[in-house]
PDB file of N, CA and C in Angstrom:
ATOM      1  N   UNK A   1      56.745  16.063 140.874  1.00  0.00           N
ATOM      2  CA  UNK A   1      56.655  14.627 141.000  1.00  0.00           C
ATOM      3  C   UNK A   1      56.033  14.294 142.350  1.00  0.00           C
ATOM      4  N   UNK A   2      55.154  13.543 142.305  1.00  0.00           N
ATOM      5  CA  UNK A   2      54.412  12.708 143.645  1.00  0.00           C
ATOM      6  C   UNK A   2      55.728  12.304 144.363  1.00  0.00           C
ATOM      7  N   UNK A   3      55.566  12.370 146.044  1.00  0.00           N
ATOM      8  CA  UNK A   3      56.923  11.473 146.289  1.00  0.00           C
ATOM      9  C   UNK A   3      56.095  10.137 146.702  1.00  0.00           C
ATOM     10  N   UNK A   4      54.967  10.313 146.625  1.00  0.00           N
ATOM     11  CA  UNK A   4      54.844   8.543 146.855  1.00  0.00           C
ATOM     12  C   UNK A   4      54.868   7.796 145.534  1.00  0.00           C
ATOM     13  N   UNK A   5      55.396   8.314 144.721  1.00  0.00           N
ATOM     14  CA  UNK A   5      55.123   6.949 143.437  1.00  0.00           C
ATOM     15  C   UNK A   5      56.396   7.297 143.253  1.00  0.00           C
ATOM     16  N   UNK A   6      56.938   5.734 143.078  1.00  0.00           N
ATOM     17  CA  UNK A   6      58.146   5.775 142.920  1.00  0.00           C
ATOM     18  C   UNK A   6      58.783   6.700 141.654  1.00  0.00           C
ATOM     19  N   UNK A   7      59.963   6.883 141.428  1.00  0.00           N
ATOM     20  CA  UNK A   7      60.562   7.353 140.093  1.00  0.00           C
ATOM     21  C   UNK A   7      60.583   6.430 139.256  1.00  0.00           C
ATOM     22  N   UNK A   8      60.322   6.828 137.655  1.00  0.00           N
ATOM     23  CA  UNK A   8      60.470   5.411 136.701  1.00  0.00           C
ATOM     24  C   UNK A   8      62.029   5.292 136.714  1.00  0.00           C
ATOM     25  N   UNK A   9      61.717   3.750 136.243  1.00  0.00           N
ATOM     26  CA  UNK A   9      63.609   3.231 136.025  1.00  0.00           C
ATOM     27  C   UNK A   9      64.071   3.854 135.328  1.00  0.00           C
ATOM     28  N   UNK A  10      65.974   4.132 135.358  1.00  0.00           N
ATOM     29  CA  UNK A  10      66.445   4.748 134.556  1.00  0.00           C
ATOM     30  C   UNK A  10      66.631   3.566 133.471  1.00  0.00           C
ATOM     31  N   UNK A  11      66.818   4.477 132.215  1.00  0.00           N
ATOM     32  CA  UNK A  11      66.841   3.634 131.050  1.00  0.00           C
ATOM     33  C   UNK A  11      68.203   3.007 131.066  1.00  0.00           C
ATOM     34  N   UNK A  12      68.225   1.783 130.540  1.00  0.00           N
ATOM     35  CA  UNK A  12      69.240   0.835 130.446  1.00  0.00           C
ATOM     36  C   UNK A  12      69.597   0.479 128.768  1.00  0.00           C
ATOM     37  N   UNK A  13      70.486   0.045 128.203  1.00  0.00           N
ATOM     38  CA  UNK A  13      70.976  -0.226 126.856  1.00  0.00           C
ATOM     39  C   UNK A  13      70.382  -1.264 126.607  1.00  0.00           C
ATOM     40  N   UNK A  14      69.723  -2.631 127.416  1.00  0.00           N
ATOM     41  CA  UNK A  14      68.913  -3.784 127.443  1.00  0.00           C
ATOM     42  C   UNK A  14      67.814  -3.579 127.425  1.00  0.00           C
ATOM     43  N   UNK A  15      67.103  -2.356 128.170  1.00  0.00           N
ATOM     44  CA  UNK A  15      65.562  -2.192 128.335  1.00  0.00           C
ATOM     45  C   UNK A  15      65.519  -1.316 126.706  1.00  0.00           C
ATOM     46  N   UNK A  16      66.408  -0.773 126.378  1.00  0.00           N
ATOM     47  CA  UNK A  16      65.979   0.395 125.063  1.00  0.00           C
ATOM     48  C   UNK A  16      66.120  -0.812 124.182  1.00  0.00           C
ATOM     49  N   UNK A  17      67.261  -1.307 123.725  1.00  0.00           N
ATOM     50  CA  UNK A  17      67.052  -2.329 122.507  1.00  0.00           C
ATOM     51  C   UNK A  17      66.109  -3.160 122.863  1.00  0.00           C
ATOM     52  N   UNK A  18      65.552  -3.686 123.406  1.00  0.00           N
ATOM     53  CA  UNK A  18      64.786  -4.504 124.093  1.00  0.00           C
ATOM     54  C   UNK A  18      62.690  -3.818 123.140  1.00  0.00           C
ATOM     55  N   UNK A  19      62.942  -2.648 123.287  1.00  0.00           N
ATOM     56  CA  UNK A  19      61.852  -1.874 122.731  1.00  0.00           C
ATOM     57  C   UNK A  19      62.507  -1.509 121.341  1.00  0.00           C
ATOM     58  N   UNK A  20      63.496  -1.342 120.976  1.00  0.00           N
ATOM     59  CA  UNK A  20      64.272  -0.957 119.345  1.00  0.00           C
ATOM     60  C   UNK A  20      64.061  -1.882 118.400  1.00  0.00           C
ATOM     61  N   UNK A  21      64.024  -3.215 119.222  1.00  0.00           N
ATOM     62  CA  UNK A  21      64.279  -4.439 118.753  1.00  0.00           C
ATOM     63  C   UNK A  21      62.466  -4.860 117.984  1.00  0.00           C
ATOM     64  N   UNK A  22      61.688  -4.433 119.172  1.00  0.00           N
ATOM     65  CA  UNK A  22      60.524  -4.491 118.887  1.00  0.00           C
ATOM     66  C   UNK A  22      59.679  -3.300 117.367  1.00  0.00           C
ATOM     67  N   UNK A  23      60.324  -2.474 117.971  1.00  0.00           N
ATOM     68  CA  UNK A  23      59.880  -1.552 116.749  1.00  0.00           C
ATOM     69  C   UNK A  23      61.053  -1.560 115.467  1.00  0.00           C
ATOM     70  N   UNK A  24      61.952  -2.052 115.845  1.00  0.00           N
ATOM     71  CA  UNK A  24      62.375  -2.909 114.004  1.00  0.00           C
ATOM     72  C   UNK A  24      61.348  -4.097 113.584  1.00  0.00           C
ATOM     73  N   UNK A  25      60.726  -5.055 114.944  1.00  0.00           N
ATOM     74  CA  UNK A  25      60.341  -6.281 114.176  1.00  0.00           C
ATOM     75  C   UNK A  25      58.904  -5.400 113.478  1.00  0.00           C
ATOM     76  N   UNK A  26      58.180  -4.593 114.074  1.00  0.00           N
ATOM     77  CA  UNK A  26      56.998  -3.880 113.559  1.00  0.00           C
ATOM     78  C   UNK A  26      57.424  -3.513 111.984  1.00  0.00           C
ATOM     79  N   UNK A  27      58.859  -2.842 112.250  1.00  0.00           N
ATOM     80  CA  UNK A  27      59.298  -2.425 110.688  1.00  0.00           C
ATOM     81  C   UNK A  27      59.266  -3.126 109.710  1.00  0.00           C
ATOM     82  N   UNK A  28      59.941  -4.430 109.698  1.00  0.00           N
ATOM     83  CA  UNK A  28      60.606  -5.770 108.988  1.00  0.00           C
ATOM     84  C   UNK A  28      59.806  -6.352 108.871  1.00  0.00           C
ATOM     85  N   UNK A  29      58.380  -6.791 109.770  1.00  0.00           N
ATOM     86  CA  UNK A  29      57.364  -7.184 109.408  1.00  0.00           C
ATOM     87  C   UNK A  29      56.505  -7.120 108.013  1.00  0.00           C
ATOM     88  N   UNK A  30      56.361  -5.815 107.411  1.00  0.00           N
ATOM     89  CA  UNK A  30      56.197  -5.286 106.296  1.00  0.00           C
ATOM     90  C   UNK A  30      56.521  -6.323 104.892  1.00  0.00           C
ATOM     91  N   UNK A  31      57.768  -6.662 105.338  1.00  0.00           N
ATOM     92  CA  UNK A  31      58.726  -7.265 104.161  1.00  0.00           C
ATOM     93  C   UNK A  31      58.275  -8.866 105.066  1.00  0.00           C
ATOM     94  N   UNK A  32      57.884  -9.224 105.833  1.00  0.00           N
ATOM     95  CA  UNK A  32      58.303 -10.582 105.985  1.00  0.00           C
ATOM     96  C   UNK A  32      59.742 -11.290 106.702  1.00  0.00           C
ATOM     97  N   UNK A  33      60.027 -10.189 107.144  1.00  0.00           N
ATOM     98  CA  UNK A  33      61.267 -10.861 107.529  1.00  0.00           C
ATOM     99  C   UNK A  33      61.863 -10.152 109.148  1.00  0.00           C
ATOM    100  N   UNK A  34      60.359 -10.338 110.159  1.00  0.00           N
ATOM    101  CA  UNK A  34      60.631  -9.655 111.287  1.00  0.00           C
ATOM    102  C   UNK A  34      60.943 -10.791 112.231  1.00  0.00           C
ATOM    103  N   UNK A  35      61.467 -11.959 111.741  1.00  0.00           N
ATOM    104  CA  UNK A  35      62.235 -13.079 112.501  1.00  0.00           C
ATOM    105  C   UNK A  35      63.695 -13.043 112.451  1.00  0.00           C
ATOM    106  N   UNK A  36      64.057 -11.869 111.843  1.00  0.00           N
ATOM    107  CA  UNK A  36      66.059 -11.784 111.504  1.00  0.00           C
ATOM    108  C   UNK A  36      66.499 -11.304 112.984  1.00  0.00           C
ATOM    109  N   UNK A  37      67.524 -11.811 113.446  1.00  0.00           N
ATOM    110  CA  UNK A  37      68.379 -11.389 114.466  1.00  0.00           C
ATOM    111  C   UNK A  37      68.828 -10.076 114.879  1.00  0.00           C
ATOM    112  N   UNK A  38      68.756  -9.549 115.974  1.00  0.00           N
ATOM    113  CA  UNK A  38      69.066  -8.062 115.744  1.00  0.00           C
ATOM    114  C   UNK A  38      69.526  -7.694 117.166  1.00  0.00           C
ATOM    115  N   UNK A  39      70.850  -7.318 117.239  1.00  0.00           N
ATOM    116  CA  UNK A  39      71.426  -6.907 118.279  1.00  0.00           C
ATOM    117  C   UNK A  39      72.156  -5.526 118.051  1.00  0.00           C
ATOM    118  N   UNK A  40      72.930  -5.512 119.302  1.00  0.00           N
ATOM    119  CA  UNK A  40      73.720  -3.918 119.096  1.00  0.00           C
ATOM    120  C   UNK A  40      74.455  -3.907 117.838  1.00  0.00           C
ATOM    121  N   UNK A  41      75.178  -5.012 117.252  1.00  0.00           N
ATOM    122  CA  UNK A  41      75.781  -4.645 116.157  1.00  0.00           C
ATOM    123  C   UNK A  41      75.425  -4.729 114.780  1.00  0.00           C
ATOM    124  N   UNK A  42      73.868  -5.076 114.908  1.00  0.00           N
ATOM    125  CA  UNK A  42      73.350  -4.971 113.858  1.00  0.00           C
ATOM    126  C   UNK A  42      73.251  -3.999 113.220  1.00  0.00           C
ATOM    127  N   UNK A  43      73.313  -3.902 111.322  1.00  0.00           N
ATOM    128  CA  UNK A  43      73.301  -2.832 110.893  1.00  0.00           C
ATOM    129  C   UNK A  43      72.268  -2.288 110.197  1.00  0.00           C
ATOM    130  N   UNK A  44      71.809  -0.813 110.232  1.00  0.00           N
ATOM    131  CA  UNK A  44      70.342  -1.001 109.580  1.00  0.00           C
ATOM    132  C   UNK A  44      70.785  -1.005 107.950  1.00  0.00           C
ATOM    133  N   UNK A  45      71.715  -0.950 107.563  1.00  0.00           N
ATOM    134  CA  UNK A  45      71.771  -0.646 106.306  1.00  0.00           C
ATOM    135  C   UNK A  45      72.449  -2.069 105.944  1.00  0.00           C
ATOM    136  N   UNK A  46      73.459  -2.557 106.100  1.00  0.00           N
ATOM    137  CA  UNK A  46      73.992  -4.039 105.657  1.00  0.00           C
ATOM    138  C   UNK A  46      73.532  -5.039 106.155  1.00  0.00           C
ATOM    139  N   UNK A  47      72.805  -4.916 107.215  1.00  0.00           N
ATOM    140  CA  UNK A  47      72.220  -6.112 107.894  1.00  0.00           C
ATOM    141  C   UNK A  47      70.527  -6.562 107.839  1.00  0.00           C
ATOM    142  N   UNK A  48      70.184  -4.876 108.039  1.00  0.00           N
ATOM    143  CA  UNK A  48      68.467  -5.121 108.176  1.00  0.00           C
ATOM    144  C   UNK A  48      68.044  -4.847 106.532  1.00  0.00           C
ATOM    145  N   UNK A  49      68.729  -4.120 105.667  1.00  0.00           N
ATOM    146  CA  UNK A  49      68.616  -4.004 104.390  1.00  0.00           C
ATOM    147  C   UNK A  49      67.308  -2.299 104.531  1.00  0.00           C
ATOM    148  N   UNK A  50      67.401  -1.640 105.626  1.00  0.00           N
ATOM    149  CA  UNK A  50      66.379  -0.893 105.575  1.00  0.00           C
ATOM    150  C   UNK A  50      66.178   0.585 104.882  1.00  0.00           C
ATOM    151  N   UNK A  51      65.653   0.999 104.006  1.00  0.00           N
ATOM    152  CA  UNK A  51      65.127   2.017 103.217  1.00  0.00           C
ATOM    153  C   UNK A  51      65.476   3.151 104.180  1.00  0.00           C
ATOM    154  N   UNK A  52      65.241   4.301 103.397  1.00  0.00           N
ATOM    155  CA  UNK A  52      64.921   5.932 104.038  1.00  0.00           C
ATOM    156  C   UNK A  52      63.532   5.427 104.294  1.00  0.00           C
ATOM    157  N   UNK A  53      62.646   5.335 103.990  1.00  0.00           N
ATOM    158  CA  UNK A  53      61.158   5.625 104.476  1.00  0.00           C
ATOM    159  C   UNK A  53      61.122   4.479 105.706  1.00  0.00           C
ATOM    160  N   UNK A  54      62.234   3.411 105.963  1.00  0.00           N
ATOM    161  CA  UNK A  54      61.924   2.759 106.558  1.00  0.00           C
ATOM    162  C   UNK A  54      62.660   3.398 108.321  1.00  0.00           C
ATOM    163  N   UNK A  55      63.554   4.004 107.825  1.00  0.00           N
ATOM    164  CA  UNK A  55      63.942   4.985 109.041  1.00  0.00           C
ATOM    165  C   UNK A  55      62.924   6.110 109.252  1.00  0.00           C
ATOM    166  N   UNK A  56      61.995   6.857 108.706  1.00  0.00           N
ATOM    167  CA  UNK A  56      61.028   7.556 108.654  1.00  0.00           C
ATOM    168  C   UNK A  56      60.075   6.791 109.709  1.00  0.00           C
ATOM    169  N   UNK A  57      59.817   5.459 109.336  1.00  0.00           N
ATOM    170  CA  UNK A  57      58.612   4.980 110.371  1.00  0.00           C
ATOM    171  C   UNK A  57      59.032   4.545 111.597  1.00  0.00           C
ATOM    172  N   UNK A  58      60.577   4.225 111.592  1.00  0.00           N
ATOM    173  CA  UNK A  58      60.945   4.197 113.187  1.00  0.00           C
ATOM    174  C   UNK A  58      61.174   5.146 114.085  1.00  0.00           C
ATOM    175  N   UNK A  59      61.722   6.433 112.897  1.00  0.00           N
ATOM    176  CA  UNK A  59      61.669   7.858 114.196  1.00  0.00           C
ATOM    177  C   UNK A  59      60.182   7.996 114.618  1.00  0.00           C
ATOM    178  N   UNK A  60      59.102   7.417 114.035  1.00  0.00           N
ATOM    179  CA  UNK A  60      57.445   8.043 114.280  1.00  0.00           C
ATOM    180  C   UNK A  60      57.258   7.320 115.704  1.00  0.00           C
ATOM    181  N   UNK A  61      57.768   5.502 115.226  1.00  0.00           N
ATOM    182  CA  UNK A  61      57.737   4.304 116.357  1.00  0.00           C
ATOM    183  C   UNK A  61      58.572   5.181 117.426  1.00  0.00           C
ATOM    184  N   UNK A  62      59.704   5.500 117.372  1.00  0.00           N
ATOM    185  CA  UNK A  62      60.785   5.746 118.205  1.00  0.00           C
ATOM    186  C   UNK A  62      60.184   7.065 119.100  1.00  0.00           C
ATOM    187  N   UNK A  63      59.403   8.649 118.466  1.00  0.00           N
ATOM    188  CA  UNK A  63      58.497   9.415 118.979  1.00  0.00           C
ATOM    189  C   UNK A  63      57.214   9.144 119.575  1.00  0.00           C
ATOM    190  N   UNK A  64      56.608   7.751 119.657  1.00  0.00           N
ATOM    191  CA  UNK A  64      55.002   7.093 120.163  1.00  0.00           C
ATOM    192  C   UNK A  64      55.970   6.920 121.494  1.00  0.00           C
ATOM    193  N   UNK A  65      56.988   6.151 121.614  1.00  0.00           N
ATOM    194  CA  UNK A  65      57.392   5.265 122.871  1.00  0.00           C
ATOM    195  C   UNK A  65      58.002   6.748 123.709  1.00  0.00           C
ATOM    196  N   UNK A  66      58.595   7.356 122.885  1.00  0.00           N
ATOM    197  CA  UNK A  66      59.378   8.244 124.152  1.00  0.00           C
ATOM    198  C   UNK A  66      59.368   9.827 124.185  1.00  0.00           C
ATOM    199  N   UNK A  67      58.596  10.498 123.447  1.00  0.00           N
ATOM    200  CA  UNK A  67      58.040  11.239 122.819  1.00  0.00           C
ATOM    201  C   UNK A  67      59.257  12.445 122.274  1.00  0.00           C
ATOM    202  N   UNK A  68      59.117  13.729 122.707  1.00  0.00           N
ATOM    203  CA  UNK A  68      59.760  14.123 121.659  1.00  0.00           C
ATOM    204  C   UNK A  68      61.454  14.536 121.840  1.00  0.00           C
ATOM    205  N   UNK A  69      61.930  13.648 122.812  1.00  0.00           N
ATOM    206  CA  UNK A  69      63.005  13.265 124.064  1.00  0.00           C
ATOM    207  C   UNK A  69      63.851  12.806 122.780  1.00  0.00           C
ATOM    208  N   UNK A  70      63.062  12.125 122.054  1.00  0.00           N
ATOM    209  CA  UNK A  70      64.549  11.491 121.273  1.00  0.00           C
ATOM    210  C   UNK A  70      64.214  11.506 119.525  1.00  0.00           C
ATOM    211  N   UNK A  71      64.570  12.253 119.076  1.00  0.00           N
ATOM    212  CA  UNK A  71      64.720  12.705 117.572  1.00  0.00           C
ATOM    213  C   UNK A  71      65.688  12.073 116.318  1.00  0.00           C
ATOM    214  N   UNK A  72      65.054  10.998 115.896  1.00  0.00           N
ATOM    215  CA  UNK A  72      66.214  10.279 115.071  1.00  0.00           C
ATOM    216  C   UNK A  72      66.215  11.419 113.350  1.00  0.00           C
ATOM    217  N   UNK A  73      65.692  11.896 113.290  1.00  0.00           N
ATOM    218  CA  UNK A  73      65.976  12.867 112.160  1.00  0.00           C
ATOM    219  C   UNK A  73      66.810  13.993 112.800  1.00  0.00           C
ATOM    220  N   UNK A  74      66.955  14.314 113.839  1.00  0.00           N
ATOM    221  CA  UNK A  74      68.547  15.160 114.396  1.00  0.00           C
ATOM    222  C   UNK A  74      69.330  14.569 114.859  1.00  0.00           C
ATOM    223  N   UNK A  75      69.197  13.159 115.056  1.00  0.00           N
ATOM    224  CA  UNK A  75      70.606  12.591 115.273  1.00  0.00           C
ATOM    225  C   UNK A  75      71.276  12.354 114.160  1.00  0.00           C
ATOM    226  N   UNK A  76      70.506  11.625 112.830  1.00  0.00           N
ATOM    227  CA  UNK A  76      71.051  11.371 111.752  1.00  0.00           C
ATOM    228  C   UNK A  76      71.817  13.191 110.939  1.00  0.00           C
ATOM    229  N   UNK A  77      70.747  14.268 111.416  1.00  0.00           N
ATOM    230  CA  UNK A  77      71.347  15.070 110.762  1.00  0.00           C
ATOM    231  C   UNK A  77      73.038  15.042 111.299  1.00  0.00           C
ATOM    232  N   UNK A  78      73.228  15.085 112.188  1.00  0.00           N
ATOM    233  CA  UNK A  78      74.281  15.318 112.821  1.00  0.00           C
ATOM    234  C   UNK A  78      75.686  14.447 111.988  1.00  0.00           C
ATOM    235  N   UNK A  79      75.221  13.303 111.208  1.00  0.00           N
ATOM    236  CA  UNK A  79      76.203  12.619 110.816  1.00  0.00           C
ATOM    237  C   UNK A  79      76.593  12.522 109.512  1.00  0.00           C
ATOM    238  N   UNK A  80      77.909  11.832 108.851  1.00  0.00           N
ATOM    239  CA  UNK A  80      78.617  12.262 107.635  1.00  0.00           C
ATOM    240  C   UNK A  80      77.238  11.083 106.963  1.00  0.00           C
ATOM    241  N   UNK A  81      77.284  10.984 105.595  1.00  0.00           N
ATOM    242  CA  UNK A  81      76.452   9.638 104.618  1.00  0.00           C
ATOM    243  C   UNK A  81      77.320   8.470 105.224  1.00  0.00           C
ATOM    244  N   UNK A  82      78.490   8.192 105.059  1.00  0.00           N
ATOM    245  CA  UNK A  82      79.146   7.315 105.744  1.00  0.00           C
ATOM    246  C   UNK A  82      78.468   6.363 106.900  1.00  0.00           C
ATOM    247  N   UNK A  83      78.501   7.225 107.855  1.00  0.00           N
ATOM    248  CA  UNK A  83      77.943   7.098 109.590  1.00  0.00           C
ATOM    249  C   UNK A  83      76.864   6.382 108.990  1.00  0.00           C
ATOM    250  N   UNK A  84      75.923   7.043 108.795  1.00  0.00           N
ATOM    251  CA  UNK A  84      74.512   6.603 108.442  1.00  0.00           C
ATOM    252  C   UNK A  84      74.455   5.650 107.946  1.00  0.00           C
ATOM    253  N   UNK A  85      75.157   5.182 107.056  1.00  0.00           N
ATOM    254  CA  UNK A  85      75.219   3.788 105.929  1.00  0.00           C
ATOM    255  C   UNK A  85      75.575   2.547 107.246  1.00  0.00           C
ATOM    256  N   UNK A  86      76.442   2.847 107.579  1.00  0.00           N
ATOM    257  CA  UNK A  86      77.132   1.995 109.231  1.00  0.00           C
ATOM    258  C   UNK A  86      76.441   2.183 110.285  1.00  0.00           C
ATOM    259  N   UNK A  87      74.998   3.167 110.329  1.00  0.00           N
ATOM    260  CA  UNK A  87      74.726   3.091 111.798  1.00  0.00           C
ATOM    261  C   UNK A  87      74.094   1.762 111.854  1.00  0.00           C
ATOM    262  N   UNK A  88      74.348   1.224 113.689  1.00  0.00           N
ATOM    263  CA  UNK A  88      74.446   0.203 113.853  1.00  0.00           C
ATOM    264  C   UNK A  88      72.915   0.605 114.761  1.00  0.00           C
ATOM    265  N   UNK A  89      72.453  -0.628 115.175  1.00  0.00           N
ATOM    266  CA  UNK A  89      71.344  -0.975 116.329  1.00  0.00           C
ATOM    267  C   UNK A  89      72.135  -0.567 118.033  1.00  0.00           C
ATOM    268  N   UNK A  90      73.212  -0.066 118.317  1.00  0.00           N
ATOM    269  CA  UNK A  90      74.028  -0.214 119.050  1.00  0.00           C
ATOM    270  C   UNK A  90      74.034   1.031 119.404  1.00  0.00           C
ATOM    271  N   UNK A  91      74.458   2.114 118.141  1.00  0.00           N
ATOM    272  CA  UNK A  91      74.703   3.240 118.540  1.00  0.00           C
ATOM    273  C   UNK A  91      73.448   3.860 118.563  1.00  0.00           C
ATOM    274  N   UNK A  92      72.426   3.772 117.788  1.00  0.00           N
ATOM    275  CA  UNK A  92      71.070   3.992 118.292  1.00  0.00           C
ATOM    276  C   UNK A  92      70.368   4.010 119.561  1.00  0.00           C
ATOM    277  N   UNK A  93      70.653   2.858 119.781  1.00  0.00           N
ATOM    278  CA  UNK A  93      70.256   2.434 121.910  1.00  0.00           C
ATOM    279  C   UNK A  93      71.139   3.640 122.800  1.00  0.00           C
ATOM    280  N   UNK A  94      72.347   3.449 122.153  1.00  0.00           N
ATOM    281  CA  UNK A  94      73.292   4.423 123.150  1.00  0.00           C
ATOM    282  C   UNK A  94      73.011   6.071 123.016  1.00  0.00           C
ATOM    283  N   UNK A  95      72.492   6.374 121.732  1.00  0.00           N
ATOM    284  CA  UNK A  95      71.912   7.839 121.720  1.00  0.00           C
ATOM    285  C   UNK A  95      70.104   8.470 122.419  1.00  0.00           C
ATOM    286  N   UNK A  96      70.009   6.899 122.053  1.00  0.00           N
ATOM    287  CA  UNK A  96      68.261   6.904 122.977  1.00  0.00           C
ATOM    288  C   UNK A  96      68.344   7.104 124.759  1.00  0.00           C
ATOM    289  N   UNK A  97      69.280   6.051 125.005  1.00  0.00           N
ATOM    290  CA  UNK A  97      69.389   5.850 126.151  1.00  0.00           C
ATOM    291  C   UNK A  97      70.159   7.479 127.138  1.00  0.00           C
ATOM    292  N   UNK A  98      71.103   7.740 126.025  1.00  0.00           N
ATOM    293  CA  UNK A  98      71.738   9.463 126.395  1.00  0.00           C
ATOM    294  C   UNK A  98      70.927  10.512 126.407  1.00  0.00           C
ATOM    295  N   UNK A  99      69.806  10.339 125.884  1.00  0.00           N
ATOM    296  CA  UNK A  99      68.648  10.936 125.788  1.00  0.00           C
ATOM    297  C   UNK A  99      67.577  11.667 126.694  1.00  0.00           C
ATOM    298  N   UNK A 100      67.495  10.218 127.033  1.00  0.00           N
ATOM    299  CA  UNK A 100      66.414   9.926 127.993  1.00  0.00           C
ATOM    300  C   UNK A 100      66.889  10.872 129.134  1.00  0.00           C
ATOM    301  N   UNK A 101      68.191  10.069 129.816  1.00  0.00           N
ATOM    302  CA  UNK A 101      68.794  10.182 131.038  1.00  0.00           C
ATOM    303  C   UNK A 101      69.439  11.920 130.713  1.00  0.00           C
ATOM    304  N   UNK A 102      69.447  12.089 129.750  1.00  0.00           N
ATOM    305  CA  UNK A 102      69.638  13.614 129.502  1.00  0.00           C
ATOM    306  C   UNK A 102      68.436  14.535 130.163  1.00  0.00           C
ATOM    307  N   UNK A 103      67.877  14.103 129.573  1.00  0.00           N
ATOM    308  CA  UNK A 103      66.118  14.661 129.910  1.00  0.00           C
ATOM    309  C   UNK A 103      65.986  14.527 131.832  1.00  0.00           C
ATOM    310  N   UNK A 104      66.099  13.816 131.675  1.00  0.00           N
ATOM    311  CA  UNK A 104      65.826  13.217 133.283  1.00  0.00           C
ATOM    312  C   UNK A 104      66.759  14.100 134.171  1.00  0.00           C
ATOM    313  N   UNK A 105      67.855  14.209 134.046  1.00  0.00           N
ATOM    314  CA  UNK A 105      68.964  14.946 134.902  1.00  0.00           C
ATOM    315  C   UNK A 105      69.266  16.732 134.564  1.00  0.00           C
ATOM    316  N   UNK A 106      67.889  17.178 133.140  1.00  0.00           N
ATOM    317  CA  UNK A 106      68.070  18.336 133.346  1.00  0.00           C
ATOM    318  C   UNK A 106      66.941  18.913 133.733  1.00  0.00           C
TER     319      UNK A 106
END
């Protein structure tokens, strides 16, 4: 690392949904409906109404922004059908954001 350029910011749960938020509206756009509300407790499955292929194009969105640091096809492996049906916009940010700062501190 240069020491004259600063270090980038560490990632924050506001700055990641903040970009999550954006690459759902890219998603939802599709359908027409990238004006719906979407916060941490939003759900992609009861709330955003979103497909398997539609989680397919956000891990691609989610790999452009942060590259290969954060893997939503091994996070989802990791979880019961349950989890997945309930994952929220919330716990997403919080596994991105663990991610990142994972990366960064090893």
């Amino acid at each position: 690392m240069n020491p004259t350029q600063p270090a980038p910011a560490q990632p924050t749960a506001d700055t990641v949904l903040a970009d999550v938020t954006g690459m759902l509206r890219t998603v939802l756009a599709e359908y027409g409906d990238d004006d719906v509300a979407i916060g941490m407790s939003t759900t992609f499955n009861r709330d955003l109404e979103l497909e398997s292929i539609d989680l397919v194009t956000l891990a691609g969105l989610l790999e452009e922004r942060y590259g290969q640091r954060v893997n939503l096809a091994e996070f989802l492996a990791g979880m019961e059908f349950d989890e997945i049906i309930e994952l929220s916009v919330g716990r997403l940010v919080e596994y991105v954001v663990g991610s990142l700062n994972a990366t960064r501190a090893g």
